[in-house]
C-alpha atoms as a PDB file:
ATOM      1  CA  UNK A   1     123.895  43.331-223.002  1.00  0.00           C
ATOM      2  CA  UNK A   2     127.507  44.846-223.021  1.00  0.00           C
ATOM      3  CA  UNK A   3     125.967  48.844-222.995  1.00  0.00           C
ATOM      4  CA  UNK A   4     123.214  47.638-220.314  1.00  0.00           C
ATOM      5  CA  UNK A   5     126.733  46.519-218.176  1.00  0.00           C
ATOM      6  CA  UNK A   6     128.360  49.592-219.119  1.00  0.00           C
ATOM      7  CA  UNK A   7     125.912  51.630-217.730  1.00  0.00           C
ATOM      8  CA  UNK A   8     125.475  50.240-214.754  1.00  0.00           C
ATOM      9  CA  UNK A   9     129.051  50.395-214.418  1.00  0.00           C
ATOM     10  CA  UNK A  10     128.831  53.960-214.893  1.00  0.00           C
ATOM     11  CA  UNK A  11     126.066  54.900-212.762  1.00  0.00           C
ATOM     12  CA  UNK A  12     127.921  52.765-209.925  1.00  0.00           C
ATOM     13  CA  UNK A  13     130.627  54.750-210.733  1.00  0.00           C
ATOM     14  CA  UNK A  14     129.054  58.601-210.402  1.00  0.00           C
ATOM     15  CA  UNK A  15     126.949  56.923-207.716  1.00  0.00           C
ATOM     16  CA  UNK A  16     130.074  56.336-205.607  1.00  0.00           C
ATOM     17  CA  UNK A  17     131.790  59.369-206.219  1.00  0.00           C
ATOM     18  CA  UNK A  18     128.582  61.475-205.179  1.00  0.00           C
ATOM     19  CA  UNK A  19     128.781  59.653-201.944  1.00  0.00           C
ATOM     20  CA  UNK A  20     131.936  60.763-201.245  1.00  0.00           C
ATOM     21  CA  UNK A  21     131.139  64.183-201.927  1.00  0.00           C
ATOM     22  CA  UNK A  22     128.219  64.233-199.844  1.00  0.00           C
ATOM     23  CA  UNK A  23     130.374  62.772-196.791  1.00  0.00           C
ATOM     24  CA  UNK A  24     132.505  66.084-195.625  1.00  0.00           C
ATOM     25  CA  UNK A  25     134.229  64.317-192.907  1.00  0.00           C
ATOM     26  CA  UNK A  26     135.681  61.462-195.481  1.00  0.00           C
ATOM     27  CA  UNK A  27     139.298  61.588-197.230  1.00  0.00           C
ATOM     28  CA  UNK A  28     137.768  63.632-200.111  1.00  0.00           C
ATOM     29  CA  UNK A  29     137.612  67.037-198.067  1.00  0.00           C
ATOM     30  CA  UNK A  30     140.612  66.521-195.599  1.00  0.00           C
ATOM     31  CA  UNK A  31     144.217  67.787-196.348  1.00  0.00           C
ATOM     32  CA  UNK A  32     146.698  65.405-198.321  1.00  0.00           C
ATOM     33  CA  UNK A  33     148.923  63.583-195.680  1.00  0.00           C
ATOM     34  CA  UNK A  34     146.227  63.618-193.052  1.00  0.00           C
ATOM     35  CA  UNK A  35     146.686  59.513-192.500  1.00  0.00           C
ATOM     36  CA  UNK A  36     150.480  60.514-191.645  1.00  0.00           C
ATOM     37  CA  UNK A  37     149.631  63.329-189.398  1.00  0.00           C
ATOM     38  CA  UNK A  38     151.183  62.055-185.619  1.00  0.00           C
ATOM     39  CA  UNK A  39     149.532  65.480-184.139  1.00  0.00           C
ATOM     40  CA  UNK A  40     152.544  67.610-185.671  1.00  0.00           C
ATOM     41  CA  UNK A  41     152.481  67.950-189.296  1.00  0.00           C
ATOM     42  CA  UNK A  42     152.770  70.794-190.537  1.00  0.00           C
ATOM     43  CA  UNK A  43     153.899  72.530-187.503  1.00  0.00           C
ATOM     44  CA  UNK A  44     157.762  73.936-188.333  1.00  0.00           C
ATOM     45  CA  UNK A  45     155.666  75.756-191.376  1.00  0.00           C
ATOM     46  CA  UNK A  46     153.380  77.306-188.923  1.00  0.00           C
ATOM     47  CA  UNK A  47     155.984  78.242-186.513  1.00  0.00           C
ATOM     48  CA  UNK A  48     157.865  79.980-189.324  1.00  0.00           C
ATOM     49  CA  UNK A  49     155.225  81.677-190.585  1.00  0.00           C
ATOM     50  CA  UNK A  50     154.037  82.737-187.080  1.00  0.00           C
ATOM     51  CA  UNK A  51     157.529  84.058-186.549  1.00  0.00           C
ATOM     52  CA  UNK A  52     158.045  86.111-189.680  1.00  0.00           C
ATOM     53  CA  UNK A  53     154.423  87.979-189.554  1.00  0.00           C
ATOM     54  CA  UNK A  54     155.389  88.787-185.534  1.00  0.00           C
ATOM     55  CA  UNK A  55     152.481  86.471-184.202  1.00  0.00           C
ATOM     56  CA  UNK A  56     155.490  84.487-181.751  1.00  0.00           C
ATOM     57  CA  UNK A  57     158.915  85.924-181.419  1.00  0.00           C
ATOM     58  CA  UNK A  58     162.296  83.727-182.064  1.00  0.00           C
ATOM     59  CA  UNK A  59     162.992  83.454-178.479  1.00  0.00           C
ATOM     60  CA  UNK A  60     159.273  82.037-177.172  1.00  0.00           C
ATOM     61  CA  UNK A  61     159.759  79.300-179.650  1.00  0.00           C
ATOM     62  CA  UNK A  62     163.167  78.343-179.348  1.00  0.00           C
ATOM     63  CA  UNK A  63     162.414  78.625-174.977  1.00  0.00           C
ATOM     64  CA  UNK A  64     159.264  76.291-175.404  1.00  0.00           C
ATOM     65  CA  UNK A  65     161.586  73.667-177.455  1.00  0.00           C
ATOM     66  CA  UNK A  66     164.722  74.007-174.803  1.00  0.00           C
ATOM     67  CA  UNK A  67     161.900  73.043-172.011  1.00  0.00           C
ATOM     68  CA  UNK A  68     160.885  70.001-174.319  1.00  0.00           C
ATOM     69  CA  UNK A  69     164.465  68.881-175.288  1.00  0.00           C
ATOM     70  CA  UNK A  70     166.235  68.875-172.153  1.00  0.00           C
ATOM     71  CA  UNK A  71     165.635  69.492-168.493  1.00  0.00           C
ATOM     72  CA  UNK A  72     166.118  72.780-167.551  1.00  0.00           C
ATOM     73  CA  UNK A  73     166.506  72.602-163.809  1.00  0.00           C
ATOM     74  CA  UNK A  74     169.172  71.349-162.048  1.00  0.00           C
ATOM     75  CA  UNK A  75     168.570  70.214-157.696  1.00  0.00           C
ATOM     76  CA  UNK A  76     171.799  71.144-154.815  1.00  0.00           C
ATOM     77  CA  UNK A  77     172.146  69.603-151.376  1.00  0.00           C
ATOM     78  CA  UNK A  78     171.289  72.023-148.330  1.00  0.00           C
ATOM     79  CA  UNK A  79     172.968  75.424-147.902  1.00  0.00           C
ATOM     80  CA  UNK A  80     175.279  74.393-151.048  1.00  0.00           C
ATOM     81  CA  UNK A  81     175.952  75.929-154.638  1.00  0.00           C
ATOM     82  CA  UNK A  82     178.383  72.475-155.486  1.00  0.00           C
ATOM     83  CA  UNK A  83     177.534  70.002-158.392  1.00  0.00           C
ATOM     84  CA  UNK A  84     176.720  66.870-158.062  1.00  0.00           C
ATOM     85  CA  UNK A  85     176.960  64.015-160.600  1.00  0.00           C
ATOM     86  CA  UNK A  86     173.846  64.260-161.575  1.00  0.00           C
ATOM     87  CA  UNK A  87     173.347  68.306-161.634  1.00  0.00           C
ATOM     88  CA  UNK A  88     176.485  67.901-164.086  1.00  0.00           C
ATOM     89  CA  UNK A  89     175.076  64.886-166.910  1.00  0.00           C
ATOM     90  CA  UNK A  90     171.982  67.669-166.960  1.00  0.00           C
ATOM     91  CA  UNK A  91     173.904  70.713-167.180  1.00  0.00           C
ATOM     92  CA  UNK A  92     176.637  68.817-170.075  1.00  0.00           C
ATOM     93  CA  UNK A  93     172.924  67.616-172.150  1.00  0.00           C
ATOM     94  CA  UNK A  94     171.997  71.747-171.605  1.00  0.00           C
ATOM     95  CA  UNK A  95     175.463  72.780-173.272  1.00  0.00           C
ATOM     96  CA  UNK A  96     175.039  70.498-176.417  1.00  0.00           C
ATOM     97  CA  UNK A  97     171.422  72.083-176.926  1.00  0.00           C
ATOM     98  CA  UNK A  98     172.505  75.369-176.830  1.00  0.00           C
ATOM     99  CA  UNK A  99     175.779  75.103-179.119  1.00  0.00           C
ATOM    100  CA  UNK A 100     173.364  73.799-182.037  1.00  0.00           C
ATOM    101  CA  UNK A 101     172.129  77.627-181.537  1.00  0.00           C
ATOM    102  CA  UNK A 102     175.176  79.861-180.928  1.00  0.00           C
ATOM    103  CA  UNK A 103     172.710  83.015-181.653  1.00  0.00           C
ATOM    104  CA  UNK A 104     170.566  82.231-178.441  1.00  0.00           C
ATOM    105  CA  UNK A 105     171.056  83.843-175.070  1.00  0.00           C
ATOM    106  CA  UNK A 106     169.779  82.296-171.980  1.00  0.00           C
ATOM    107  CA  UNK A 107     169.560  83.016-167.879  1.00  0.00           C
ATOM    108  CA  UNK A 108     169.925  81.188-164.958  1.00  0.00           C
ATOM    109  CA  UNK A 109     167.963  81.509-162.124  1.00  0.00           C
ATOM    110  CA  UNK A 110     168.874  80.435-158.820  1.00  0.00           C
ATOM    111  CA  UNK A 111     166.589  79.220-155.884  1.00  0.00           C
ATOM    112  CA  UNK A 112     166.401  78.252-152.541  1.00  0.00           C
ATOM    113  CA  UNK A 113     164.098  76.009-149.836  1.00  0.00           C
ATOM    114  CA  UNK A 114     162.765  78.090-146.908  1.00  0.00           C
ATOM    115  CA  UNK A 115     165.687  77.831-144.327  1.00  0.00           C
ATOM    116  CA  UNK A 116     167.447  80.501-143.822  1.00  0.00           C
ATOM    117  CA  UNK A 117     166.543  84.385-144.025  1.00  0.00           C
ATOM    118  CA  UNK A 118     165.872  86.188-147.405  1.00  0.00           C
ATOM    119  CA  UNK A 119     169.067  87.855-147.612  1.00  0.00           C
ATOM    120  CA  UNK A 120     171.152  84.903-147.563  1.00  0.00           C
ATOM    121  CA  UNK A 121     169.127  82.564-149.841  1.00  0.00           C
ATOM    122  CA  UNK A 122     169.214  85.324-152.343  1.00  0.00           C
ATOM    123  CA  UNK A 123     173.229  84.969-151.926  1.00  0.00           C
ATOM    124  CA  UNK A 124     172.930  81.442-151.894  1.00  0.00           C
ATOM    125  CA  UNK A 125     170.725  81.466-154.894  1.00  0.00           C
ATOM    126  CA  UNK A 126     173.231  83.503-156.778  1.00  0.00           C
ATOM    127  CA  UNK A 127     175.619  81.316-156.109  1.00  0.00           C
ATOM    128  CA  UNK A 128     174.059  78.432-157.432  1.00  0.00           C
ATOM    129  CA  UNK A 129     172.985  80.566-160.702  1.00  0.00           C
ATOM    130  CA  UNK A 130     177.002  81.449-161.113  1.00  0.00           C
ATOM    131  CA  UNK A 131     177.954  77.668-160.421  1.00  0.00           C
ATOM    132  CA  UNK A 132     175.840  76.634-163.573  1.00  0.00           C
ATOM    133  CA  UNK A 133     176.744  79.708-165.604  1.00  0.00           C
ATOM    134  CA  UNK A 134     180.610  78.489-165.052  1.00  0.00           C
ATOM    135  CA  UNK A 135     180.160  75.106-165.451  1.00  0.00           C
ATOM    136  CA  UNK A 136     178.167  76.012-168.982  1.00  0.00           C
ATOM    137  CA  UNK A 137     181.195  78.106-169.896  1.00  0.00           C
ATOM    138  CA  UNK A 138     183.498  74.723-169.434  1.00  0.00           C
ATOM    139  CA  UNK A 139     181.643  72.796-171.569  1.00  0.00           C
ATOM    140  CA  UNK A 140     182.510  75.588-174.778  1.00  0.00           C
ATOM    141  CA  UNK A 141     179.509  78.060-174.049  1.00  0.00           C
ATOM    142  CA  UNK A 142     180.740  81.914-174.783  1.00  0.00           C
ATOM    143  CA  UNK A 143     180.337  83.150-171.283  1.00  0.00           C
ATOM    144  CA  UNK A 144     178.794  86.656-173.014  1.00  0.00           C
ATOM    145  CA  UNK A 145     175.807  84.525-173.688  1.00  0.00           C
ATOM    146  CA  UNK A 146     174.836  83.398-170.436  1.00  0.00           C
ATOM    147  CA  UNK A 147     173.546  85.539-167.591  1.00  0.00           C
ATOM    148  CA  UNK A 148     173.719  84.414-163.711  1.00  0.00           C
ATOM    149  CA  UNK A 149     171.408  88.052-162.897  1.00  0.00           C
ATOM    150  CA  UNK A 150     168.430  87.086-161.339  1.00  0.00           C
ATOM    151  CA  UNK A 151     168.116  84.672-158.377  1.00  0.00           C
ATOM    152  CA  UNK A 152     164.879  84.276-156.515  1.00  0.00           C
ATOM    153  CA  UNK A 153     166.019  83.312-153.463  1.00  0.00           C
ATOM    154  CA  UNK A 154     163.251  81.599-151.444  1.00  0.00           C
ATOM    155  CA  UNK A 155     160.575  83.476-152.905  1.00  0.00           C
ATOM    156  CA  UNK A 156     158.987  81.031-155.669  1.00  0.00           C
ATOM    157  CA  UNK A 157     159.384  77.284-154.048  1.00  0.00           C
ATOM    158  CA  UNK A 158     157.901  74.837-155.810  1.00  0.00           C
ATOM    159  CA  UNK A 159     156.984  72.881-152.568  1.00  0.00           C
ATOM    160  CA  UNK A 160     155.386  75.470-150.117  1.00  0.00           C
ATOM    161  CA  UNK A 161     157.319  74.050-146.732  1.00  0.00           C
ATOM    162  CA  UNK A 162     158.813  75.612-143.916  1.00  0.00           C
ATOM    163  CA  UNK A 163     161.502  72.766-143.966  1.00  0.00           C
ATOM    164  CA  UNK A 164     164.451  71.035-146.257  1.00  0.00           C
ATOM    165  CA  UNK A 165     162.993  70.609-149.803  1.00  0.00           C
ATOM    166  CA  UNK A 166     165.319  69.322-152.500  1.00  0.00           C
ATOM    167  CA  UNK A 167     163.121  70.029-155.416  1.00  0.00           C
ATOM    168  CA  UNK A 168     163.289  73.839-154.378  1.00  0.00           C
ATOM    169  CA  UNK A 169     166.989  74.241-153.865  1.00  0.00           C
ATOM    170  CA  UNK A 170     167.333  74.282-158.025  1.00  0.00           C
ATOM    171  CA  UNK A 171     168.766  76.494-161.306  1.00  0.00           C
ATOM    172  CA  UNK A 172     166.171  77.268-163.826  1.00  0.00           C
ATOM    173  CA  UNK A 173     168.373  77.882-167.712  1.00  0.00           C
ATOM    174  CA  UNK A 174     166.076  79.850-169.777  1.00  0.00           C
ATOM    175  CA  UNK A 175     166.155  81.386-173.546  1.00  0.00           C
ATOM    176  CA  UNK A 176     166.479  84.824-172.794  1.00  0.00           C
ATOM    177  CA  UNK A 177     166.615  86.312-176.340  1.00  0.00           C
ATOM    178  CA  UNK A 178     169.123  86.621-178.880  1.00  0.00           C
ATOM    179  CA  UNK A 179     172.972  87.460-179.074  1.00  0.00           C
ATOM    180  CA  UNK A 180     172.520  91.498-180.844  1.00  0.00           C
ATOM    181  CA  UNK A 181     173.320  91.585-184.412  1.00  0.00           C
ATOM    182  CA  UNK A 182     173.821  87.715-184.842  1.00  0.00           C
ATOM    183  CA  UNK A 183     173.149  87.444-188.572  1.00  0.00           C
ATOM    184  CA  UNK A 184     170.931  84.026-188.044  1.00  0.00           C
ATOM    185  CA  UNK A 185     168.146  86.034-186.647  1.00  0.00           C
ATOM    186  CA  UNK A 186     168.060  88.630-189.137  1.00  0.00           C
ATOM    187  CA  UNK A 187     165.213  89.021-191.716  1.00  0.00           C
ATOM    188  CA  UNK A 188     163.253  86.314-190.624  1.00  0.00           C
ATOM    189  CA  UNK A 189     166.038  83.251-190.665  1.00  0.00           C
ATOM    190  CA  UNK A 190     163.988  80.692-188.318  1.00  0.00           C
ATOM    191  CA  UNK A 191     163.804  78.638-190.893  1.00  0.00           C
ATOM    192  CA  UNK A 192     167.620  78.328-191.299  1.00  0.00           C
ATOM    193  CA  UNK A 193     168.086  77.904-187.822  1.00  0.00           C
ATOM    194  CA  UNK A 194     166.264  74.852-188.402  1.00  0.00           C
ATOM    195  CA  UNK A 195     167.791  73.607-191.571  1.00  0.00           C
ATOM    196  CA  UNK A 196     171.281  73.945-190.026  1.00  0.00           C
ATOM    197  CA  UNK A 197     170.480  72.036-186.787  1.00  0.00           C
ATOM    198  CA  UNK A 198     168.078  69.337-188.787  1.00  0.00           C
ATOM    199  CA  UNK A 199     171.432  68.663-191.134  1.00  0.00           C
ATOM    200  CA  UNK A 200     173.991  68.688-187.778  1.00  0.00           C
ATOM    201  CA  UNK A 201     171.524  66.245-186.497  1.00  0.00           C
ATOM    202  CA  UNK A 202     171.615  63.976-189.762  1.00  0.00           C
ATOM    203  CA  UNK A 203     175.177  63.640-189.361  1.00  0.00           C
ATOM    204  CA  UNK A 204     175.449  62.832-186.204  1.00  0.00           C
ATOM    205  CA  UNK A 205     173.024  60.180-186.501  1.00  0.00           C
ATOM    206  CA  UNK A 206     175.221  59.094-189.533  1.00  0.00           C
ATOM    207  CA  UNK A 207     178.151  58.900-187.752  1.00  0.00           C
ATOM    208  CA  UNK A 208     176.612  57.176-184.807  1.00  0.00           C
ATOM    209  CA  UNK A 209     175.365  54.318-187.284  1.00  0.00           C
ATOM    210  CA  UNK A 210     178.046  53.446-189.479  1.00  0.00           C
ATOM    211  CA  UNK A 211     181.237  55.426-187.748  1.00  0.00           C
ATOM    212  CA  UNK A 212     182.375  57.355-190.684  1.00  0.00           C
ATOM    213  CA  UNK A 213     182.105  61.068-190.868  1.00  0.00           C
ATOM    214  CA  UNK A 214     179.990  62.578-193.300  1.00  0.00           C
ATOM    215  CA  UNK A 215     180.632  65.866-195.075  1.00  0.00           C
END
């Protein structure tokens, strides 16, 4: 009676395992950690593997992350390149980002509504790049990494009206590459970037949570 239950045991056994093997979309054949994946396992290995065999360059990642970390535009009043409160909280969340990377580079490009001629909306557009780019260099930014070069003037709105539009009188900061001969981007050191801002992060959310400084 006992071997008659031990086989059956068995055969349940091999039965159930042979149903798992036969059933490709169960746990058997997917990747360990799948039940943990949120939609981005995995993903800082990709990116530095993408990066070191030349698939993505240093600067497309790091400019796709800037967009998804912090705002990148900033909106003026009519006809002015001044500041306001809120331009300012953007622009001071834009300086911490880019001192966790002080081996990025970035522009600022400078826009206008559709007042006005195209000669002075590109001036006014400069203007407004060069109010950013100074207000950046305030807030600790070396002013060699920062560019106020380009402004498009009136020429890419992105409300298409004749009249006042807010949303087009705006600064667009973007990565723009990488400070020449910065060691941190040197033989494929993505990786490091990372590790050095995931452990500046880790301490401030340290010091944030119990008030002491770690080291």
């Amino acid at each position: 009676m006992r071997r008659t239950t031990s086989k059956i045991a068995i055969i349940s056994v091999i039965s159930l395992g042979l149903s798992a093997c036969g059933d490709t979309t169960g746990q058997f054949y997917r990747e360990a950690g799948v039940n943990v994946d949120e939609g981005g396992f995995g993903n800082p290995t990709l990116t530095n593997h993408l990066i070191n065999t030349g698939e993505i360059s240093y600067a497309q990642t790091l400019s796709r992350r800037f967009e998804d970390e912090v705002p990148a535009m900033v909106n003026f009043e009519f006809n002015k390149a001044t500041l306001d409160g809120q331009a300012r909280s953007i622009l001071i969340a834009q300086a911490d980002w880019i001192k966790q990377f002080p081996e990025v580079r970035f522009r600022v490009y400078g826009h206008t509504d559709l007042v006005g001629s195209d000669a002075y909306n590109r001036t006014l557009g400069q203007r407004r790049a060069s109010a950013v780019v100074s207000f950046l260099t305030k807030q600790g930014i070396d002013r060699s990494r920062l560019e106020a070069l380009v402004s498009y003037g009136e020429t890419q709105p992105l409300v298409v009206t004749e009249g006042r539009e807010r949303r087009n009188r705006r600064t667009v900061t973007e990565v723009s590459g990488f400070v020449e001969g910065n060691p941190m981007v040197m033989n494929g050191k993505y990786a490091a970037i990372v590790f050095r801002e995931y452990l500046n992060t880790a301490k401030s959310d340290a010091t944030l949570t119990t008030g002491a400084v770690v080291e």
